[in-house]
N, C-alpha and C. Protein backbone atom coordinates (compact mmCIF):
# COMPACT_ATOMS: atom_id res chain seq x y z
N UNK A 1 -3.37 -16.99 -9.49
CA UNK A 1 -3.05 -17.89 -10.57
C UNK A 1 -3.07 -19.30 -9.99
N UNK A 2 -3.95 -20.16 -10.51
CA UNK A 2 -4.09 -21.82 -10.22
C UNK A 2 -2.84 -22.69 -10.55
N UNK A 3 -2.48 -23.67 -10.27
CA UNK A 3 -1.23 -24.24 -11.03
C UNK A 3 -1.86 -24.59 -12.73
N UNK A 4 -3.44 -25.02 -12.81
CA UNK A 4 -3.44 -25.00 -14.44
C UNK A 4 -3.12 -24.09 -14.90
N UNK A 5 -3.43 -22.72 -14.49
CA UNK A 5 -3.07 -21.58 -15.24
C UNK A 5 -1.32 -21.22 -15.28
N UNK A 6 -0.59 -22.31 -14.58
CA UNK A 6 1.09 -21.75 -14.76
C UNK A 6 1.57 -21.92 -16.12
N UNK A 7 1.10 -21.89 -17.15
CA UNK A 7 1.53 -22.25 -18.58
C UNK A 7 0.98 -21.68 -19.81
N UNK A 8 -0.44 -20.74 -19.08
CA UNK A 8 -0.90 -20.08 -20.18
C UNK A 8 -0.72 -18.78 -19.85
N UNK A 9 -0.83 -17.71 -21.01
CA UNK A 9 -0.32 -16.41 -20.85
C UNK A 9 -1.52 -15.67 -19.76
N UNK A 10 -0.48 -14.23 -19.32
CA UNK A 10 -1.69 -13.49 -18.72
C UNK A 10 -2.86 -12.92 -19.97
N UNK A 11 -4.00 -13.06 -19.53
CA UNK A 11 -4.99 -12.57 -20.25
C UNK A 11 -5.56 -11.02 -20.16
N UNK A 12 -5.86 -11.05 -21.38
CA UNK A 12 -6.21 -9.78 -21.49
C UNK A 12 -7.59 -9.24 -21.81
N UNK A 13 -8.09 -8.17 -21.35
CA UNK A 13 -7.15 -7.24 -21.39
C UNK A 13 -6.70 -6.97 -20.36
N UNK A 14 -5.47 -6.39 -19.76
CA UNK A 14 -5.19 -6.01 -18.41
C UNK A 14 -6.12 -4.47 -17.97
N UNK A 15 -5.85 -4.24 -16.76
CA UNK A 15 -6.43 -3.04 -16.37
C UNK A 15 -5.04 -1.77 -15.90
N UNK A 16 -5.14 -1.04 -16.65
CA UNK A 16 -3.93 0.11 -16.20
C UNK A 16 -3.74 0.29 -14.87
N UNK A 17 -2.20 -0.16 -15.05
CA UNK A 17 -1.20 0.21 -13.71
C UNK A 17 -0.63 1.46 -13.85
N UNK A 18 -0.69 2.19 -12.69
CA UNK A 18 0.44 3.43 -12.78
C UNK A 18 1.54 2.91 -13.22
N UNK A 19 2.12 4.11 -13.82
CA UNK A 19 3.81 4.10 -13.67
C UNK A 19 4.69 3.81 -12.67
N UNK A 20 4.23 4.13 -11.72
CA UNK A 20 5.66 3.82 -10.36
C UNK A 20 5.23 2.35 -10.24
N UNK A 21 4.25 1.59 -10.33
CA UNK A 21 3.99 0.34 -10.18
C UNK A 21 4.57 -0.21 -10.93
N UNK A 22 4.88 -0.07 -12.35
CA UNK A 22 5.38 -1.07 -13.68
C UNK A 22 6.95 -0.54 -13.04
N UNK A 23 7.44 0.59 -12.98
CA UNK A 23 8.94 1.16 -12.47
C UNK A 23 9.54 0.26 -11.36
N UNK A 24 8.38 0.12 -10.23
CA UNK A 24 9.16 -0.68 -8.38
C UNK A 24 8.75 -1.82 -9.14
N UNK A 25 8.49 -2.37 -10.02
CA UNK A 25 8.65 -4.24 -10.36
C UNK A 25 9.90 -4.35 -11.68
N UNK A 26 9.97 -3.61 -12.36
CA UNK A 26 11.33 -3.34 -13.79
C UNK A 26 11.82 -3.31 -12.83
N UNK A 27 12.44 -2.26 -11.92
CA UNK A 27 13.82 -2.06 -10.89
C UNK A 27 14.27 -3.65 -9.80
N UNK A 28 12.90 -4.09 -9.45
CA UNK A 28 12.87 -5.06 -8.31
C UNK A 28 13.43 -6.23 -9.58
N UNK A 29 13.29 -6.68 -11.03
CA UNK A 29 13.93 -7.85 -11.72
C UNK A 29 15.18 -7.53 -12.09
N UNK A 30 15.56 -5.91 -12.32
CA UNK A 30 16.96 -5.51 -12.67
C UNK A 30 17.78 -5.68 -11.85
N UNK A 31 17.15 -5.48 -10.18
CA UNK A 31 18.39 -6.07 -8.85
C UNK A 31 18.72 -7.60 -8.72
N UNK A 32 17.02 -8.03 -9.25
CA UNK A 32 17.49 -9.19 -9.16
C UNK A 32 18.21 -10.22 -9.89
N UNK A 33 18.51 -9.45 -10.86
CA UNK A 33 19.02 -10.13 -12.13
C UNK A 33 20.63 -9.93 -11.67
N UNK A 34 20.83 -8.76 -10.88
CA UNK A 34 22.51 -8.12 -10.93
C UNK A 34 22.61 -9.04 -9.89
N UNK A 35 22.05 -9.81 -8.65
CA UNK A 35 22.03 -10.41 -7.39
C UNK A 35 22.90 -12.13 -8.32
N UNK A 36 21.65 -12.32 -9.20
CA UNK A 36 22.24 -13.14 -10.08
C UNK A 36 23.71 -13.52 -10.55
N UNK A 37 23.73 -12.34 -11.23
CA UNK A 37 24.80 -12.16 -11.91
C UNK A 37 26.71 -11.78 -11.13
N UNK A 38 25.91 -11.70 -9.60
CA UNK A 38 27.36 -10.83 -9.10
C UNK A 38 27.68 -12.56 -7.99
N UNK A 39 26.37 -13.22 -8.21
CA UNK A 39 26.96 -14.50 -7.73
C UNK A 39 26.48 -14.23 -5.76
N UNK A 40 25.38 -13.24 -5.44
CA UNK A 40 24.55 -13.33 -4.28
C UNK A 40 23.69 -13.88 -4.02
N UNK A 41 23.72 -15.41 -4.06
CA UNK A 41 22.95 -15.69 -3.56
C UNK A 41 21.86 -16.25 -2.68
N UNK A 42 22.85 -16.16 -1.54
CA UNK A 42 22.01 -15.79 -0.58
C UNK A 42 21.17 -14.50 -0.38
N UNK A 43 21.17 -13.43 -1.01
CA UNK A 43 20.33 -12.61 -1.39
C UNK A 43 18.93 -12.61 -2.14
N UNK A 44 20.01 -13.57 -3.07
CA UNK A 44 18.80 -13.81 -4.40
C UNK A 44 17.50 -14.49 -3.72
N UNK A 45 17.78 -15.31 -2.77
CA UNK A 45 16.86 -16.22 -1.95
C UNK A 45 16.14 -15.58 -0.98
N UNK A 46 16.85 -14.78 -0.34
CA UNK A 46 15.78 -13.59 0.46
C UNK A 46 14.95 -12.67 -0.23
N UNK A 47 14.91 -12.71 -1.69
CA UNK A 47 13.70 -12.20 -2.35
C UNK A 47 12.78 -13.27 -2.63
N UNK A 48 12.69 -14.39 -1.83
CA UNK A 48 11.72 -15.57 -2.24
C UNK A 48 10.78 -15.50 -0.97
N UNK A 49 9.62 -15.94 -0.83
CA UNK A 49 8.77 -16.50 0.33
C UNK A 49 8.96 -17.67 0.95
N UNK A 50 9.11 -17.82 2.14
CA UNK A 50 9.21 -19.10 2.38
C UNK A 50 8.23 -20.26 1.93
N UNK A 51 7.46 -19.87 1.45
CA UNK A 51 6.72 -21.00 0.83
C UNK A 51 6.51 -20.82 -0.82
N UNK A 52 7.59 -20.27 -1.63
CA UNK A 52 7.90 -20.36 -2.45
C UNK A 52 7.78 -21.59 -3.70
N UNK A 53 7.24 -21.39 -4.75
CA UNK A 53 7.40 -22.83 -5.45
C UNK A 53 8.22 -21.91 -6.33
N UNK A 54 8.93 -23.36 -7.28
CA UNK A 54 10.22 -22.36 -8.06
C UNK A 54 10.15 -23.86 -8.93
N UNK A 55 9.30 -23.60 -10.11
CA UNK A 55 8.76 -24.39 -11.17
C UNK A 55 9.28 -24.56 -12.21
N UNK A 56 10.05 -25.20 -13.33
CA UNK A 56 10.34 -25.20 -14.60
C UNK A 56 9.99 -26.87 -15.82
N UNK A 57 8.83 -26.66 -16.01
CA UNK A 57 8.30 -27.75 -16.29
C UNK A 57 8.64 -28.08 -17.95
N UNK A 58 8.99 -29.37 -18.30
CA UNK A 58 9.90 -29.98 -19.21
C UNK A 58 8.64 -29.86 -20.81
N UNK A 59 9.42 -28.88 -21.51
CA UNK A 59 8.80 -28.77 -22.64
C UNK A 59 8.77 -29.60 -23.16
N UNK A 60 7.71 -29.97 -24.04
CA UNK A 60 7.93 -30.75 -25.87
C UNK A 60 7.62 -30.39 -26.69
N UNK A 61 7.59 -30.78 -28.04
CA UNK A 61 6.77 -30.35 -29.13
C UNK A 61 6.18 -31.36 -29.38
N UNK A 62 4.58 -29.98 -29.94
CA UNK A 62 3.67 -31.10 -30.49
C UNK A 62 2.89 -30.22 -31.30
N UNK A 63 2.37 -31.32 -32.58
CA UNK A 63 1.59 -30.30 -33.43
C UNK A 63 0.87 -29.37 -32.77
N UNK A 64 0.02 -28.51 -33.78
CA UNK A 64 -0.75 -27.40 -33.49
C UNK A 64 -1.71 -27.54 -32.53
N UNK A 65 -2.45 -28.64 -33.25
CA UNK A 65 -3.82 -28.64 -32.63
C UNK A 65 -3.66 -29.74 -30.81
N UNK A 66 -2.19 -30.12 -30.60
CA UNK A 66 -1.67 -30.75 -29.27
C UNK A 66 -0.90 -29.85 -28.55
N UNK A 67 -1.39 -27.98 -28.77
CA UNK A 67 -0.41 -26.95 -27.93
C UNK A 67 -0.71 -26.97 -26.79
N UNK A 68 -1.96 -27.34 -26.18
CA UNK A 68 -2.18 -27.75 -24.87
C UNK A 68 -1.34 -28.95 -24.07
N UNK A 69 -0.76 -29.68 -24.68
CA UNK A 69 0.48 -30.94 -24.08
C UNK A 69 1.43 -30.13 -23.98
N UNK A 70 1.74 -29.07 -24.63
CA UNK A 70 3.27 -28.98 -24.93
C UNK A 70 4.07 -28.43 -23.58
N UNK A 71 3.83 -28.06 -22.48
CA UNK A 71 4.51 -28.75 -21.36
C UNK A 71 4.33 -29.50 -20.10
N UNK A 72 5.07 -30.78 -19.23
CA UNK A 72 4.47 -31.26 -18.82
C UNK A 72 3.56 -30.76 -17.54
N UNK A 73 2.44 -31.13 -17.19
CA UNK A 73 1.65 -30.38 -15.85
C UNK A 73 2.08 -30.38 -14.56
N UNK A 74 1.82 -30.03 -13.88
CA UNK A 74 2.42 -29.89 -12.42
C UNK A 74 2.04 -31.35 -11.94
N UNK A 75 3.37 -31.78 -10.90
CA UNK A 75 3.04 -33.17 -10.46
C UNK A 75 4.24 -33.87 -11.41
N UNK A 76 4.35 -33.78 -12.64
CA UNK A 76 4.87 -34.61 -13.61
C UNK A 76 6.18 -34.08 -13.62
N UNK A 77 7.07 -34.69 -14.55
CA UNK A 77 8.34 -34.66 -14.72
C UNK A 77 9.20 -33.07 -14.91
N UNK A 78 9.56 -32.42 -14.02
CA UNK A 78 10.05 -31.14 -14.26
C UNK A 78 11.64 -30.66 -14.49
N UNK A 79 12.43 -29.80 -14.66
CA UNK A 79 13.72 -29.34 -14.56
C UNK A 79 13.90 -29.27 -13.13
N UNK A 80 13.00 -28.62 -12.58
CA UNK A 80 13.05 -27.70 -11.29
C UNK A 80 11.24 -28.02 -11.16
N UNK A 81 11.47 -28.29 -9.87
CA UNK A 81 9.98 -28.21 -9.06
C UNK A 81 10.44 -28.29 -7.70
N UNK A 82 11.02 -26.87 -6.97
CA UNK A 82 11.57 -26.64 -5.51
C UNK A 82 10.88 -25.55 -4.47
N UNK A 83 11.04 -25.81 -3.62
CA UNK A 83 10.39 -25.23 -2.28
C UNK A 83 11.92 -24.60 -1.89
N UNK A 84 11.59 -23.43 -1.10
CA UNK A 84 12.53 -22.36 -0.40
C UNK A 84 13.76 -23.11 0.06
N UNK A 85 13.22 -24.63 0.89
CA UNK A 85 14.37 -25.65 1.57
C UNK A 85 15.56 -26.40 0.47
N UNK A 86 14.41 -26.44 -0.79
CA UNK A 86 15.81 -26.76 -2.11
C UNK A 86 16.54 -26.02 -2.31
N UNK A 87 16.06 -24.71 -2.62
CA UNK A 87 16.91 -23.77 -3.35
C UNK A 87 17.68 -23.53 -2.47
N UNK A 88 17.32 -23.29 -1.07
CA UNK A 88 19.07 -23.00 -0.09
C UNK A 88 19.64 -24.13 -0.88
N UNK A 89 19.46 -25.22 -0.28
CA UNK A 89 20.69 -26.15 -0.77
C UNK A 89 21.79 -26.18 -1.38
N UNK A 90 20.94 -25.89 -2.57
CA UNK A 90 21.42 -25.59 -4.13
C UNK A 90 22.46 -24.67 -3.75
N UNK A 91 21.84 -23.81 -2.90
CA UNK A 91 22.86 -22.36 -2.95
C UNK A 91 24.25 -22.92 -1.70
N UNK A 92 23.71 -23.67 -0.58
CA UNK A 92 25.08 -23.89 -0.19
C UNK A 92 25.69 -24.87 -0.39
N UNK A 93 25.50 -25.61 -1.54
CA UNK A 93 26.06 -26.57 -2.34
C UNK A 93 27.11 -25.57 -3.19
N UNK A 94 26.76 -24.55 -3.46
CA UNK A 94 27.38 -23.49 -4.70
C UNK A 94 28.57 -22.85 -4.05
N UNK A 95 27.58 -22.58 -2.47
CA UNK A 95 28.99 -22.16 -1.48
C UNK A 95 29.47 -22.62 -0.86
N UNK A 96 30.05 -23.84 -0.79
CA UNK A 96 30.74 -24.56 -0.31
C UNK A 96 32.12 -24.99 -1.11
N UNK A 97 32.02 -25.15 -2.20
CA UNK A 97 33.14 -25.12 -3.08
C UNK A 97 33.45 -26.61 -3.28
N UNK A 98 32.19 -27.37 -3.26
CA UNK A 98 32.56 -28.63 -3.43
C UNK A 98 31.25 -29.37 -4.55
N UNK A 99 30.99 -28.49 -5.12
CA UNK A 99 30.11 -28.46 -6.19
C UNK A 99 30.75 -28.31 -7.48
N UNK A 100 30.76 -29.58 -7.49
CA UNK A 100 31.65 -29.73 -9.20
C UNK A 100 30.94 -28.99 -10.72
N UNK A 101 29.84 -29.33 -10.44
CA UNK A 101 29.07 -28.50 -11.48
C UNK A 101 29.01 -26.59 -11.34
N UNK A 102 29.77 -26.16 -10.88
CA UNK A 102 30.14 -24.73 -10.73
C UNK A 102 31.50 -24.60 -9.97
N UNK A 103 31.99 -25.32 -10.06
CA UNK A 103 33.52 -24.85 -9.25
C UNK A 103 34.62 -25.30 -10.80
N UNK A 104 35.07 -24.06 -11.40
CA UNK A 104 34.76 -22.94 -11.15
C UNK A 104 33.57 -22.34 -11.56
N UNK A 105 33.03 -21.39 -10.81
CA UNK A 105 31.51 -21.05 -11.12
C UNK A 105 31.53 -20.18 -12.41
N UNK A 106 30.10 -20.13 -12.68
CA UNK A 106 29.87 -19.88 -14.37
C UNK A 106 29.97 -18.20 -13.96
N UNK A 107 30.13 -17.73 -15.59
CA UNK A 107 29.72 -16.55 -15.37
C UNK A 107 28.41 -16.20 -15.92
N UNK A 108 27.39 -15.49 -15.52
CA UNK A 108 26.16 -15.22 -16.50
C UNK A 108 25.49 -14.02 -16.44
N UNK A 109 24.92 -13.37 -17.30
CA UNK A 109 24.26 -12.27 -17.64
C UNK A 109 22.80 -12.49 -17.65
N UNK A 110 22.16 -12.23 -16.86
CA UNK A 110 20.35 -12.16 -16.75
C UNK A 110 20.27 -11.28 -17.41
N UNK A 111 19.09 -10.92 -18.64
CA UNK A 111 18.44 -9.92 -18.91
C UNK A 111 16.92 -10.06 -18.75
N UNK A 112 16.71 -9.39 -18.38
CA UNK A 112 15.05 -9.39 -18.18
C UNK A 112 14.09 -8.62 -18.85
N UNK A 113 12.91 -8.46 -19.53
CA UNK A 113 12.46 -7.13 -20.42
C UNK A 113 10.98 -8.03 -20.16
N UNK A 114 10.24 -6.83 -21.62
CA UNK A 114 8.62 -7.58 -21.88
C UNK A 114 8.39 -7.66 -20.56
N UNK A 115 7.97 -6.74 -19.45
CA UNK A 115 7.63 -7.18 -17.77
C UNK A 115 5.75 -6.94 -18.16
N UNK A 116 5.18 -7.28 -17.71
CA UNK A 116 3.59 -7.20 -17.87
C UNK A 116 3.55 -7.27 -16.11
N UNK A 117 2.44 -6.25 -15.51
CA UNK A 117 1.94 -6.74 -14.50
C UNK A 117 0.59 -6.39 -14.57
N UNK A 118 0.15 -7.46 -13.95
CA UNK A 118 -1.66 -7.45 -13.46
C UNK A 118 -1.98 -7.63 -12.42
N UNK A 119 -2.39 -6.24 -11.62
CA UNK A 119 -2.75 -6.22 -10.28
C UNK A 119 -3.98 -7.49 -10.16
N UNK A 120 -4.09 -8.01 -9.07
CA UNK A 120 -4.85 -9.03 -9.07
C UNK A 120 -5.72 -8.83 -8.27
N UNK A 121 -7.18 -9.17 -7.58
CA UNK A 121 -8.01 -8.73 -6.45
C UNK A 121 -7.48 -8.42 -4.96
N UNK A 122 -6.19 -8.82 -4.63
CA UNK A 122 -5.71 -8.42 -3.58
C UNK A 122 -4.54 -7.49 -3.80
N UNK A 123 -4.78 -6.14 -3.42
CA UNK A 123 -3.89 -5.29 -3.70
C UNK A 123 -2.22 -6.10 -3.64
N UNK A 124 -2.08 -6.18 -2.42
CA UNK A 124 -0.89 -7.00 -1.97
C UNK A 124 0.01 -7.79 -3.01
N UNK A 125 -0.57 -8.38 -3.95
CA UNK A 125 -0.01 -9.48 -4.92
C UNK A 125 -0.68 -9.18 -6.57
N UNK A 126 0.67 -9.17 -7.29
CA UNK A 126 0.36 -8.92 -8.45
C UNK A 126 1.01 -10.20 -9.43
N UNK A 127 0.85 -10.32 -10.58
CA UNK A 127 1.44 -11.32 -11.52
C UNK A 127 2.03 -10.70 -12.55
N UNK A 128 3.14 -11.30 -12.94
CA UNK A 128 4.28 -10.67 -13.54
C UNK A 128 4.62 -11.62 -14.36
N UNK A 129 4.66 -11.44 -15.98
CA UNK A 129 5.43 -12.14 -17.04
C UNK A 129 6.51 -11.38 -17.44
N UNK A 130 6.96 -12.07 -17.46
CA UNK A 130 8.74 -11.11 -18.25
C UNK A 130 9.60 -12.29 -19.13
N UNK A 131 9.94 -11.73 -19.75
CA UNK A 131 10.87 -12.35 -21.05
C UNK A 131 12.18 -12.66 -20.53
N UNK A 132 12.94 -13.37 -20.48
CA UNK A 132 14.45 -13.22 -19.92
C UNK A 132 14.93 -14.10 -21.62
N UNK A 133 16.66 -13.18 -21.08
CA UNK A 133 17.50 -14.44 -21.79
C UNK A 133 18.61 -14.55 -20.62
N UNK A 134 19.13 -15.49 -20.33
CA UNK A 134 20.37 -15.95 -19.68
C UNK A 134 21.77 -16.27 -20.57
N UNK A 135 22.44 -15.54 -20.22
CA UNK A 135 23.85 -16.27 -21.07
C UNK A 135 24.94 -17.09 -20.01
N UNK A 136 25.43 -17.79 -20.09
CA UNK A 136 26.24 -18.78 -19.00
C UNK A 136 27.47 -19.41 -19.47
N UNK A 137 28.64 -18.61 -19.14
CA UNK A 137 29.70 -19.02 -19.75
C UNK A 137 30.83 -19.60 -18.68
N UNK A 138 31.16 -21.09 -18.39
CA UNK A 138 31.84 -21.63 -17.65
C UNK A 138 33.71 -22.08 -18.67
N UNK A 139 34.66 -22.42 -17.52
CA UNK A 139 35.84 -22.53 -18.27
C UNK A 139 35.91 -21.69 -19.53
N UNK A 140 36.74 -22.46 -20.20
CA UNK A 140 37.12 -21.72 -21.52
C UNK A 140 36.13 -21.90 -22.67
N UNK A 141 35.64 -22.98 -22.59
CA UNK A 141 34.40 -23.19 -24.09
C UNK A 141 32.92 -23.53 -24.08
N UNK A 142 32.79 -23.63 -22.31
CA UNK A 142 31.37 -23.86 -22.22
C UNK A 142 30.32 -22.35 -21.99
N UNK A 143 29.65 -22.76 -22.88
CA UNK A 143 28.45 -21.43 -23.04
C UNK A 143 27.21 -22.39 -23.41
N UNK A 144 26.06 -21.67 -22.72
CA UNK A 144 24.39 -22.20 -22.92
C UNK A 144 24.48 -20.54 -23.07
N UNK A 145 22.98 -20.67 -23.65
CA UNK A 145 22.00 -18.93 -23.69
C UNK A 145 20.19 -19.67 -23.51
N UNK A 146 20.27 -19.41 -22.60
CA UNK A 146 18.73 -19.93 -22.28
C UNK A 146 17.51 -18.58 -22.67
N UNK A 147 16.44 -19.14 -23.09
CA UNK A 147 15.72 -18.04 -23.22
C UNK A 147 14.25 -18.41 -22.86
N UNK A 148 13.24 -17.31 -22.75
CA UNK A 148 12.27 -17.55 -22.38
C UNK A 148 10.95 -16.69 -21.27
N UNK A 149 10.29 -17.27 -20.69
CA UNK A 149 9.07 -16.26 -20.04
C UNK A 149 9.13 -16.75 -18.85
N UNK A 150 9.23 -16.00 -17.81
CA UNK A 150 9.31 -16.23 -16.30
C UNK A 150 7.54 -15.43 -16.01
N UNK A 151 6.75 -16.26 -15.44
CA UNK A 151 5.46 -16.36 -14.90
C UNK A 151 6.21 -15.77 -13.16
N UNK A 152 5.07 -15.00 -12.33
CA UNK A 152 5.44 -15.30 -11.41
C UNK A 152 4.08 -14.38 -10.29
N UNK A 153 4.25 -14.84 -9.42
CA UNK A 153 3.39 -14.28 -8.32
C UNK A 153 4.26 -13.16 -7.44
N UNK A 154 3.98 -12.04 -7.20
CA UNK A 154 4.75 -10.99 -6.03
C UNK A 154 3.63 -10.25 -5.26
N UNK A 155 4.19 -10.80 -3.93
CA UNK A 155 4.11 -10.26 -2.62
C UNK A 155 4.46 -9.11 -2.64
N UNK A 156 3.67 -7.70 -2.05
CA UNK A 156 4.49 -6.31 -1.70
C UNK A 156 4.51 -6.77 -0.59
N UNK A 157 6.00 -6.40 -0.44
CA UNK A 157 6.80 -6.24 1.62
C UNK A 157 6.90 -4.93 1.50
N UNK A 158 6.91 -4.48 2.94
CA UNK A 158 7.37 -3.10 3.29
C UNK A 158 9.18 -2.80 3.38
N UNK A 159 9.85 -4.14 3.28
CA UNK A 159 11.08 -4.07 3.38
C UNK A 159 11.76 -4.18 2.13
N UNK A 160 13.39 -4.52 2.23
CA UNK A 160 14.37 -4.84 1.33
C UNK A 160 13.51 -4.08 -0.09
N UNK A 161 13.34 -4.75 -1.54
CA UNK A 161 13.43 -3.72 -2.61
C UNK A 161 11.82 -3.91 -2.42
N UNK A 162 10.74 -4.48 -1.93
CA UNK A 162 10.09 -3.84 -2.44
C UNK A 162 8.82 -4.77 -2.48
N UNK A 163 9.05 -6.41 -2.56
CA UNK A 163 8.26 -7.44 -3.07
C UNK A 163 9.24 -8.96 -2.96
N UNK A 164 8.38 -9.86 -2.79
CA UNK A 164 9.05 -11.55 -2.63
C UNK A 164 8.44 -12.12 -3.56
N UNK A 165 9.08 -13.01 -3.90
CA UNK A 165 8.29 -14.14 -4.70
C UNK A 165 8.00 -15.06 -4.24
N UNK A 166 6.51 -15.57 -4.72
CA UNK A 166 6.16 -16.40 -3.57
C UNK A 166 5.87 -17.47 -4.78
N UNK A 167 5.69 -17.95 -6.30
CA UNK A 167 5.30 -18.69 -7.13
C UNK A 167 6.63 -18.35 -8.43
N UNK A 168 6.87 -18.80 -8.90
CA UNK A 168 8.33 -18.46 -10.10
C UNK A 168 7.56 -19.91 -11.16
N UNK A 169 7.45 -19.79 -12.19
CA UNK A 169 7.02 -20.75 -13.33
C UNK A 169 7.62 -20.08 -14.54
N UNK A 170 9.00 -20.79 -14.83
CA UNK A 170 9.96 -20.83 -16.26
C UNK A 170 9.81 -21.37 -17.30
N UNK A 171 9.61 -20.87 -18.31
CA UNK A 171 9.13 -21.37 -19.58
C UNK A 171 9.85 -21.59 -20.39
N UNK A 172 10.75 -22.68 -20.38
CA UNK A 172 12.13 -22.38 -21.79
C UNK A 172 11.36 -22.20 -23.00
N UNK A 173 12.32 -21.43 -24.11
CA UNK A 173 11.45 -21.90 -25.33
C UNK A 173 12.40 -22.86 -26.00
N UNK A 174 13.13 -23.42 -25.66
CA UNK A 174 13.85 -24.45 -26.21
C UNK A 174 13.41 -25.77 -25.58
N UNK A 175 12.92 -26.74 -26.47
CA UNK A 175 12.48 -28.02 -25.94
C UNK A 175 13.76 -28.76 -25.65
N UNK A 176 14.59 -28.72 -26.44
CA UNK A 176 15.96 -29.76 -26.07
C UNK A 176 16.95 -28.84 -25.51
N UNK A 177 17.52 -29.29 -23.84
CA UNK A 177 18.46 -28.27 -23.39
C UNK A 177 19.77 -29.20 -23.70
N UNK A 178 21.02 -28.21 -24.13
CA UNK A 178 22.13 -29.46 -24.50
C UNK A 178 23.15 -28.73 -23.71
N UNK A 179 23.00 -27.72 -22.82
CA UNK A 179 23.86 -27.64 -21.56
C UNK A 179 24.44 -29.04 -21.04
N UNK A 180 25.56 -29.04 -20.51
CA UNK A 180 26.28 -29.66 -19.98
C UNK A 180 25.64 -30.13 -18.50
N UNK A 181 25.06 -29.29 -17.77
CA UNK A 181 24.09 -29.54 -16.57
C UNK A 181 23.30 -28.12 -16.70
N UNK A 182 22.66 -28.08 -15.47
CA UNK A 182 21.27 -27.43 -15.91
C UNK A 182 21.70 -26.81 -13.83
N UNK A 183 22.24 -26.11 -13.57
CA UNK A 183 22.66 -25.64 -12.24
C UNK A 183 22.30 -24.36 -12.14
N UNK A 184 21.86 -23.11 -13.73
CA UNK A 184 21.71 -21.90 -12.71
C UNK A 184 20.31 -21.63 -12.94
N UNK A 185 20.01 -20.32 -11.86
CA UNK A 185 18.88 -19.78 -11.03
C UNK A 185 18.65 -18.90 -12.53
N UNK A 186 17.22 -18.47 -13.24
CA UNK A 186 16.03 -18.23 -13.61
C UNK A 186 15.26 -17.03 -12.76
């Protein structure tokens, strides 16, 4: 997948994957969603590549015939546009306890579904769309529910569950986010 192509759907038609193939990638987003959710993450990050991009490029709306604008391109203004060395950060910013924007930290529920994979010419690496919703509930009255299509590139490893991510491209479908800050992991 090119970076033009991080914004348009996988195309079809695909070519049939076994079952245990669509099964070890559903299981490999369900751990990673619970990795999420149980607040591991330094885990969550050892399912990344070190040369990881971890993309979420700033929607808009625009008429019909301007659906090609409607988010901005790589290079341009993003949520998230991080390499393996950000996202630690992020994460020992989270564990350190001096991160105001999560202390106290949120609680949230990943769900993940709609998984598509398309083996690609190198056995090794396949592409994966999946649907998520996020729910994120901090203190007593703050709640976001983010929703949307996670694009992504996976590496098979012979280790840990199974596969790394080496490309992540988040698609909100909400153009206006009215979260309070914009701090969790996708």
């Amino acid at each position: 997948m090119t970076s033009s192509d991080l914004t348009k759907p996988i195309e079809w038609p695909l070519k049939p994957i076994d079952h245990e193939l669509q099964h070890a990638v559903e299981q490999f987003y369900y751990r990673e969603a619970q990795l999420l959710d149980y607040q591991k993450y330094e885990d969550w990050l050892a399912l990344m590549t070190e040369d990881v991009r971890y993309w979420m490029p700033i929607r808009t709306s625009h008429i019909s015939r301007d659906k090609a604008l409607e988010y901005i391109p790589p290079g341009g203004n993003a949520h998230f546009d991080e390499d393996y060395e950000s996202l630690r950060a992020r994460i020992r910013g989270r564990l350190s306890g001096l991160n105001w924007t999560e202390d106290p930290p949120s609680r949230s529920r990943h769900i993940v579904n709609n998984v598509i994979v398309r083996q690609t010419e190198d056995s090794a690496v396949l592409e994966v769309s999946s649907a998520f919703l996020c729910y994120r509930n901090r203190l007593e009255r703050m709640t976001d529910i983010y929703v949307g299509e996670r694009r992504d590139i996976l590496h098979r490893v012979t280790n840990g569950l199974g596969f790394k991510i080496s490309q992540r491209t988040i698609l909100l479908d909400q153009s206006t986010i009215t979260a309070n800050n914009l701090s969790q992991f996708f």
